[in-house]
N, C-alpha and C. Protein backbone atom coordinates (compact mmCIF):
# COMPACT_ATOMS: atom_id res chain seq x y z
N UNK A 1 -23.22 10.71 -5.74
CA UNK A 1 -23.09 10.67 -4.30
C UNK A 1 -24.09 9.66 -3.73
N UNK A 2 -23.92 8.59 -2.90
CA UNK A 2 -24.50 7.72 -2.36
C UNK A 2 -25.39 8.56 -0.99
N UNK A 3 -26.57 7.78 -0.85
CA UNK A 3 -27.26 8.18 0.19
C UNK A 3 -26.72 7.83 1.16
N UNK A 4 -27.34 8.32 2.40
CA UNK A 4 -26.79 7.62 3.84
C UNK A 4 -27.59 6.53 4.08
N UNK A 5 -29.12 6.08 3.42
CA UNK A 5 -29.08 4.35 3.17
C UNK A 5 -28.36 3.25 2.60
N UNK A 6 -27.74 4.10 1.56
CA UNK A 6 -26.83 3.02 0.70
C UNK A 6 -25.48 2.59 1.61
N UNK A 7 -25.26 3.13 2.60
CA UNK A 7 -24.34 3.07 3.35
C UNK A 7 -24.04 1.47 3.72
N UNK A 8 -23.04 0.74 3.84
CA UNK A 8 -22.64 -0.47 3.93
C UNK A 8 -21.61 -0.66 4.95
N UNK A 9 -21.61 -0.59 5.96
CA UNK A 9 -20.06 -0.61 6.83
C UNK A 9 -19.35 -1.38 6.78
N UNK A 10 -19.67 -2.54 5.85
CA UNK A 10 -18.75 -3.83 5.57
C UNK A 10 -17.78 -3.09 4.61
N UNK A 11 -18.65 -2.68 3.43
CA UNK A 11 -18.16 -2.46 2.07
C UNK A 11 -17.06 -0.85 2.31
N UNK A 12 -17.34 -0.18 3.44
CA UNK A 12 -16.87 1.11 3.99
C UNK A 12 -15.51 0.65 4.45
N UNK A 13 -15.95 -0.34 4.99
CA UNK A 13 -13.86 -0.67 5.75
C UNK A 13 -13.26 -1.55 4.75
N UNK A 14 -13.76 -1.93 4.07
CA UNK A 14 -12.95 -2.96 3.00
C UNK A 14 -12.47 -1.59 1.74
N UNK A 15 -12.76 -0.37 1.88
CA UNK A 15 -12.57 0.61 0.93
C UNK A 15 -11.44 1.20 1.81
N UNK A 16 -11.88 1.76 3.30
CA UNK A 16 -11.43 2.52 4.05
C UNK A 16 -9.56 1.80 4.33
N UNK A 17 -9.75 0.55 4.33
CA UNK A 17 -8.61 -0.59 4.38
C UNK A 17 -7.47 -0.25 2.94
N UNK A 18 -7.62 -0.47 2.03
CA UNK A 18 -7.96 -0.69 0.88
C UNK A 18 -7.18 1.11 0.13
N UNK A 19 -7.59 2.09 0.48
CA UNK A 19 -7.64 3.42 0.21
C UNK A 19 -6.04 3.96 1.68
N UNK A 20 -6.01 3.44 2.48
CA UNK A 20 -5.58 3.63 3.58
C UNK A 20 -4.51 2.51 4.16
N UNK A 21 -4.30 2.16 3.32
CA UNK A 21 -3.08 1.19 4.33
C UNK A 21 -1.97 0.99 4.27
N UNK A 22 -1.46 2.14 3.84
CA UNK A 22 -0.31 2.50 3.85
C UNK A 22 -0.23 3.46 5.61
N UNK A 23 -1.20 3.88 5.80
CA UNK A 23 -1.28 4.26 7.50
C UNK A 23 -0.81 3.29 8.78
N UNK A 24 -1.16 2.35 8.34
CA UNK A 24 -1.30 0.67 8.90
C UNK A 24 -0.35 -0.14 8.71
N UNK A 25 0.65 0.21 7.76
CA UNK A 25 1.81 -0.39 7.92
C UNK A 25 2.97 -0.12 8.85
N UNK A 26 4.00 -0.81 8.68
CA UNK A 26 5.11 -0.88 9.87
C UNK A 26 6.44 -0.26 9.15
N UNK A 27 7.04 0.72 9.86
CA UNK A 27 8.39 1.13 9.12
C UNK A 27 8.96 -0.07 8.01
N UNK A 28 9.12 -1.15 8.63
CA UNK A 28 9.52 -2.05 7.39
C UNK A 28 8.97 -2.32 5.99
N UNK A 29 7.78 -2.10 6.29
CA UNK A 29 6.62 -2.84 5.00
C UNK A 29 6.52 -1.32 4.25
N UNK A 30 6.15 0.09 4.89
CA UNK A 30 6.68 1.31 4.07
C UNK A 30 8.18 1.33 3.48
N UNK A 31 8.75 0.90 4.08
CA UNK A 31 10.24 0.92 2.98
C UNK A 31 10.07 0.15 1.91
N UNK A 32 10.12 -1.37 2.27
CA UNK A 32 9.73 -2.38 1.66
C UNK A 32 9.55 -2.13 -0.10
N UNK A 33 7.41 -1.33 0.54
CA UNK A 33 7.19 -0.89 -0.77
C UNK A 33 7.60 -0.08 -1.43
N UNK A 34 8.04 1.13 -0.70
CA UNK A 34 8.71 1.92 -1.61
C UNK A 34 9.86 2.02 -2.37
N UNK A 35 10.44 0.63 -1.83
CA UNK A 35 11.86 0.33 -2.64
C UNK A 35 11.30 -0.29 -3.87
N UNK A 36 10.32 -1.12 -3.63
CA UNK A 36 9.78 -2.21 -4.24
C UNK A 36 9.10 -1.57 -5.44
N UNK A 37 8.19 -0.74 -5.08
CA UNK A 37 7.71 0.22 -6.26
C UNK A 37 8.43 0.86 -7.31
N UNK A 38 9.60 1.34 -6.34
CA UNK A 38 10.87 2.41 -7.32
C UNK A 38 11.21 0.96 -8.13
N UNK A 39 11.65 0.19 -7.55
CA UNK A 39 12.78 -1.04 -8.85
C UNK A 39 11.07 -1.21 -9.70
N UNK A 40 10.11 -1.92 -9.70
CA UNK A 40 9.37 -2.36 -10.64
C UNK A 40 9.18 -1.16 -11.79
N UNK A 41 8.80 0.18 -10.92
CA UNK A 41 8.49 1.55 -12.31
C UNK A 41 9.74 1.07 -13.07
N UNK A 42 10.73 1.44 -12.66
CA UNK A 42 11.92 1.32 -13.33
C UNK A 42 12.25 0.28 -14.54
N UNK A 43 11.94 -0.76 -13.91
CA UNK A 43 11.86 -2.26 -14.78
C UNK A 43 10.69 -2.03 -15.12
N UNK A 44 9.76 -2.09 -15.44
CA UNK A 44 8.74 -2.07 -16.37
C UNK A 44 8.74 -0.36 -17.44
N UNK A 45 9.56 -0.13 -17.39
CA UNK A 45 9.79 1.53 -18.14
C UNK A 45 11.19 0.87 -19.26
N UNK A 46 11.97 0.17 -18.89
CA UNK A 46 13.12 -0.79 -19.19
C UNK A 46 12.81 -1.45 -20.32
N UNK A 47 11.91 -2.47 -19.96
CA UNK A 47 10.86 -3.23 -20.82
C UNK A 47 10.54 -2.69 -22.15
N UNK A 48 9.52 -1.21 -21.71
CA UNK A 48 8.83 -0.87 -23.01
C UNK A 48 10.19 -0.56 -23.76
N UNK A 49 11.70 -0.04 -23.68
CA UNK A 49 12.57 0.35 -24.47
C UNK A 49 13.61 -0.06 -24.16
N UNK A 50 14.21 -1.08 -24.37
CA UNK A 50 15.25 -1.80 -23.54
C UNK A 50 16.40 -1.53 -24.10
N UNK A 51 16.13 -1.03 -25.70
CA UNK A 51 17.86 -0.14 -26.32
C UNK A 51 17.95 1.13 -26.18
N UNK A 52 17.30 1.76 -25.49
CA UNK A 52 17.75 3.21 -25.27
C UNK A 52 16.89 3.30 -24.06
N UNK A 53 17.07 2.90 -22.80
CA UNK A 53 15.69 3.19 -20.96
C UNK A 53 16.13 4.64 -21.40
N UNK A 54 15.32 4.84 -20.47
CA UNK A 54 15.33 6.43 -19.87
C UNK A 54 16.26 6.71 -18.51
N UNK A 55 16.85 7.95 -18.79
CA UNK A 55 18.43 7.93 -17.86
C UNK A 55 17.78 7.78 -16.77
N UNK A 56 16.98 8.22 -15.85
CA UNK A 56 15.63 8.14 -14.73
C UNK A 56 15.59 6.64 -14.04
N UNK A 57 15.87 5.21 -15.27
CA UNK A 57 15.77 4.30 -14.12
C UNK A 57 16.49 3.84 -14.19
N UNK A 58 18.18 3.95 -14.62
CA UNK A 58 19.50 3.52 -14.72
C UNK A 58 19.76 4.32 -13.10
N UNK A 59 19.23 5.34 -12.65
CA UNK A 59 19.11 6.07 -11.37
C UNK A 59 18.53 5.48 -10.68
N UNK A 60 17.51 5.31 -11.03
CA UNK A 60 15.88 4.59 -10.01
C UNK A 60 16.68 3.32 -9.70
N UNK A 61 16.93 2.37 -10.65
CA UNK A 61 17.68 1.29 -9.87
C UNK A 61 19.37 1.16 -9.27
N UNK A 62 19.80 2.10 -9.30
CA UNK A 62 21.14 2.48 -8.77
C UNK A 62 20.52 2.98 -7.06
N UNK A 63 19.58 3.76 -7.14
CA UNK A 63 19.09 3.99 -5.98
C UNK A 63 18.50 2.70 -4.89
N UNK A 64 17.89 1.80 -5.92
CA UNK A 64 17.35 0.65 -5.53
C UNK A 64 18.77 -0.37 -4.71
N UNK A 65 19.60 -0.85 -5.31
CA UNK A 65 20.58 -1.46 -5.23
C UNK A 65 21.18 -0.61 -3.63
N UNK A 66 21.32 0.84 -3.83
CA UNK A 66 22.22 1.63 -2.43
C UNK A 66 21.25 1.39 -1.37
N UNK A 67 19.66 1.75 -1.72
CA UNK A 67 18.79 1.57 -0.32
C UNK A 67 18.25 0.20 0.16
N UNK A 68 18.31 -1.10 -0.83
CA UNK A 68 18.09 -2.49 -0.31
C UNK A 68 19.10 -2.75 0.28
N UNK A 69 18.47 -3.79 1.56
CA UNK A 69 19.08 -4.65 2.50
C UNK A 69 18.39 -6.05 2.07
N UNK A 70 19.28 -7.23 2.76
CA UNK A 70 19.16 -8.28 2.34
C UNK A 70 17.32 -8.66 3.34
N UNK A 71 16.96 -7.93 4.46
CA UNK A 71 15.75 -8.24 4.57
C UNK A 71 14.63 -8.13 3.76
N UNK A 72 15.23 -6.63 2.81
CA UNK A 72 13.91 -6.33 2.23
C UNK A 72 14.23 -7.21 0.96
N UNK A 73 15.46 -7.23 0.67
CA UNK A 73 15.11 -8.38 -0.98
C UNK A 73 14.45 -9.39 -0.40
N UNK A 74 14.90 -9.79 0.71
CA UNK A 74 14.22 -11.46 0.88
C UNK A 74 12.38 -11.31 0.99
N UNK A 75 12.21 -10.07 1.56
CA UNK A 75 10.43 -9.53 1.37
C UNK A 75 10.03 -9.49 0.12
N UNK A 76 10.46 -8.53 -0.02
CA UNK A 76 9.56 -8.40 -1.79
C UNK A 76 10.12 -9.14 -3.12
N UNK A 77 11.53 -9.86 -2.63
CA UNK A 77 11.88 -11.10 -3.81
C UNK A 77 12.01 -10.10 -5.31
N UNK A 78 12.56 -10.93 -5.77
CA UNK A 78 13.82 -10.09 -6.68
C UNK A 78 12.38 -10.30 -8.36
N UNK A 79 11.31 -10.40 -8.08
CA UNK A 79 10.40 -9.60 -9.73
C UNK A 79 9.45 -9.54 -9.14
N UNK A 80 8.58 -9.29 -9.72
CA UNK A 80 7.25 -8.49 -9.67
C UNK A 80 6.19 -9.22 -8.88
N UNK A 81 6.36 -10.31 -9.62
CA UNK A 81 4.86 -11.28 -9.00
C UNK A 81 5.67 -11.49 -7.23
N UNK A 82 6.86 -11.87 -7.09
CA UNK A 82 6.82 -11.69 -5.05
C UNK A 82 6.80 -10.43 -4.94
N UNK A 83 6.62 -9.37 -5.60
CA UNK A 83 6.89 -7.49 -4.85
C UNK A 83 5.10 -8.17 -4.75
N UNK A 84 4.19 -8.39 -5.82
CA UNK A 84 2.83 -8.57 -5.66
C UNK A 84 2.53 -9.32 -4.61
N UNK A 85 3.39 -10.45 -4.31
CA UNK A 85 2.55 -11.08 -3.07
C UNK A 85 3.40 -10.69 -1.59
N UNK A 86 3.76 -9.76 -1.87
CA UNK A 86 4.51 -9.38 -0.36
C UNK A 86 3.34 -7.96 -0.06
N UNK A 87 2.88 -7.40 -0.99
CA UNK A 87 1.72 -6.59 -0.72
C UNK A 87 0.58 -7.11 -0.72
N UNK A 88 0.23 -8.26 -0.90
CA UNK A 88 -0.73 -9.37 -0.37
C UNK A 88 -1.02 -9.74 0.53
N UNK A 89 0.46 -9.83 0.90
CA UNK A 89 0.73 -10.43 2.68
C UNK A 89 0.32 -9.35 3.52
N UNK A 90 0.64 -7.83 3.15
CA UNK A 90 0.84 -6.53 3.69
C UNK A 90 -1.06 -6.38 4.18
N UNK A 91 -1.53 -6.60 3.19
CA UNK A 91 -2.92 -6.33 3.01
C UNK A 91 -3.53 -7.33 4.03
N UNK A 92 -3.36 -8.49 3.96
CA UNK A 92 -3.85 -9.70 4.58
C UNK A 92 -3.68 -9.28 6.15
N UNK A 93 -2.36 -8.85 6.90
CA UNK A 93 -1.85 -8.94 7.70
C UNK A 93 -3.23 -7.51 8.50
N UNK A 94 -3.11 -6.82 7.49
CA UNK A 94 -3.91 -5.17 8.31
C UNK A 94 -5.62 -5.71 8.10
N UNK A 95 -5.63 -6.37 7.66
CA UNK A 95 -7.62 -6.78 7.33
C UNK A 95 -7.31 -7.60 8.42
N UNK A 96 -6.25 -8.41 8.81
CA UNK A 96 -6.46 -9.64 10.09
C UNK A 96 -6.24 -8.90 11.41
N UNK A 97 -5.61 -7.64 11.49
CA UNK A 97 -5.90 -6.96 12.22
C UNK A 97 -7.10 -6.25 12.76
N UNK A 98 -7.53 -6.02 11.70
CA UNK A 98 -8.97 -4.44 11.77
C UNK A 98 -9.82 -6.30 12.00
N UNK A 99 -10.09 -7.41 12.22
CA UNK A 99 -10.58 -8.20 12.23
C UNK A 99 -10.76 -8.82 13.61
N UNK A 100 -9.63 -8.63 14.19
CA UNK A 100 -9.20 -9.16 15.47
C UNK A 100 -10.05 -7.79 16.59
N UNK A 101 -10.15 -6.72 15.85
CA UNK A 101 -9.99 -5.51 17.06
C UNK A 101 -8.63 -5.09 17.21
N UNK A 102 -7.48 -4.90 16.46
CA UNK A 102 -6.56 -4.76 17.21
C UNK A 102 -5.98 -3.26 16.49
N UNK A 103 -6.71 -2.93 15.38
CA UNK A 103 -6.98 -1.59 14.96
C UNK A 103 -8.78 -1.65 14.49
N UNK A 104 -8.72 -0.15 14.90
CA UNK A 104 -10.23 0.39 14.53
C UNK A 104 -10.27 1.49 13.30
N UNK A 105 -11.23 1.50 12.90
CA UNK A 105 -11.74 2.31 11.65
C UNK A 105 -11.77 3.42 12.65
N UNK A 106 -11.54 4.83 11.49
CA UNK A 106 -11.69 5.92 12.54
C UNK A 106 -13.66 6.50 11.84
N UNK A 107 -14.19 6.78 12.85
CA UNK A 107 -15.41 7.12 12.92
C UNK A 107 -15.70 8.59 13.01
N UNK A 108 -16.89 9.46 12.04
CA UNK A 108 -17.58 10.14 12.09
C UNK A 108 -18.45 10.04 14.07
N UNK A 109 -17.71 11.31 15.09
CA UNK A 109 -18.61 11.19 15.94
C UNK A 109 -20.12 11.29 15.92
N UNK A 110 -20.52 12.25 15.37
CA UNK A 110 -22.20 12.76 14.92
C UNK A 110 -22.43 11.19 14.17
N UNK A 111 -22.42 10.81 13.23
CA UNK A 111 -23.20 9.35 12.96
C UNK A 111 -22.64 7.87 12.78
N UNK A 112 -21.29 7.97 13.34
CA UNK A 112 -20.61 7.01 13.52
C UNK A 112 -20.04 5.99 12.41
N UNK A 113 -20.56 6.31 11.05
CA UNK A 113 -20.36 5.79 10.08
C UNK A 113 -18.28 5.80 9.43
N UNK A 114 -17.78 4.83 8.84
CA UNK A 114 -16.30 5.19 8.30
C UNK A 114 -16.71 6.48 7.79
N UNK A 115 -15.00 6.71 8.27
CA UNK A 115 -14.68 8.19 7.60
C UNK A 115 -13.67 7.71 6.28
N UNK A 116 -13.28 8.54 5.41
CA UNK A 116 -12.84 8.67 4.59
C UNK A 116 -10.60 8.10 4.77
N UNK A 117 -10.63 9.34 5.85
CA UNK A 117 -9.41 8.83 5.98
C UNK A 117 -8.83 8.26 7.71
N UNK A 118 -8.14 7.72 8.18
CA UNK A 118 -7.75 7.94 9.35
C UNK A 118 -7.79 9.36 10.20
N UNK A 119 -7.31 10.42 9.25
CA UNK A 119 -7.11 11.55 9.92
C UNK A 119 -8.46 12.58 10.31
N UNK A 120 -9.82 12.26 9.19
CA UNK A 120 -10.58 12.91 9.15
C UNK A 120 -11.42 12.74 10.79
N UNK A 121 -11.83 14.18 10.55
CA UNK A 121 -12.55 14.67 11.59
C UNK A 121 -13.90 14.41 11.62
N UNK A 122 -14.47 14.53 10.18
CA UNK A 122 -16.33 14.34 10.10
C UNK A 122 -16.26 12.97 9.08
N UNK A 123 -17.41 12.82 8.38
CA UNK A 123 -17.80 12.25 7.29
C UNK A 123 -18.37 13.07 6.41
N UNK A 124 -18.25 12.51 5.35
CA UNK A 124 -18.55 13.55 4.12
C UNK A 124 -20.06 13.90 3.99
């Protein structure tokens, strides 16, 4: 457990960011990933056994195919390394926010330090 000197408020929102930003995203960029996540598990589960997958992502990507729209392929791009830099962008976009002021860290009232999550009430 870190002291309350070791405390860093730089290093606190770059965690708090980081741990949390899936809060901070936009209905689109939560679908996005979660389409995006389901096809990669899937394809990388594919990979390790490609003559016998597991019945799970012959589903997972049947599901993938019914819930993509042509916005979100064109987001997260059809392999891995654009699903990686479309959560790059995701990340970039909410740090240039919490940067601007245009979202705030949620704060411990008693010592004002980041809290853990958006929702929390104290600090630990």
């Amino acid at each position: 457990m870190r002291a309350v000197l070791d405390y860093d408020d730089d290093r606190a929102l770059d965690e708090y960011i980081r741990c949390n930003r899936h809060f901070f995203m936009t209905p689109f960029e939560s679908r996005a990933e979660r389409l995006g996540i389901l096809r990669e598990k899937a394809r990388a589960r594919i990979r390790e056994s490609p003559s016998a997958p597991p019945e799970w992502t012959i589903e997972a990507l049947g599901d993938y195919d019914a819930q993509v729209d042509d916005a979100i392929r064109s987001a997260i791009g059809e392999d891995s390394d654009s699903f990686v830099r479309f959560q790059e962008q995701v990340s970039s976009r909410i740090n240039a926010a919490f940067e601007a002021g245009e979202l705030r860290p949620n704060r411990c009232p008693a010592c004002d330090q980041i809290v853990k999550t958006p929702k929390a009430r104290q600090c630990l």
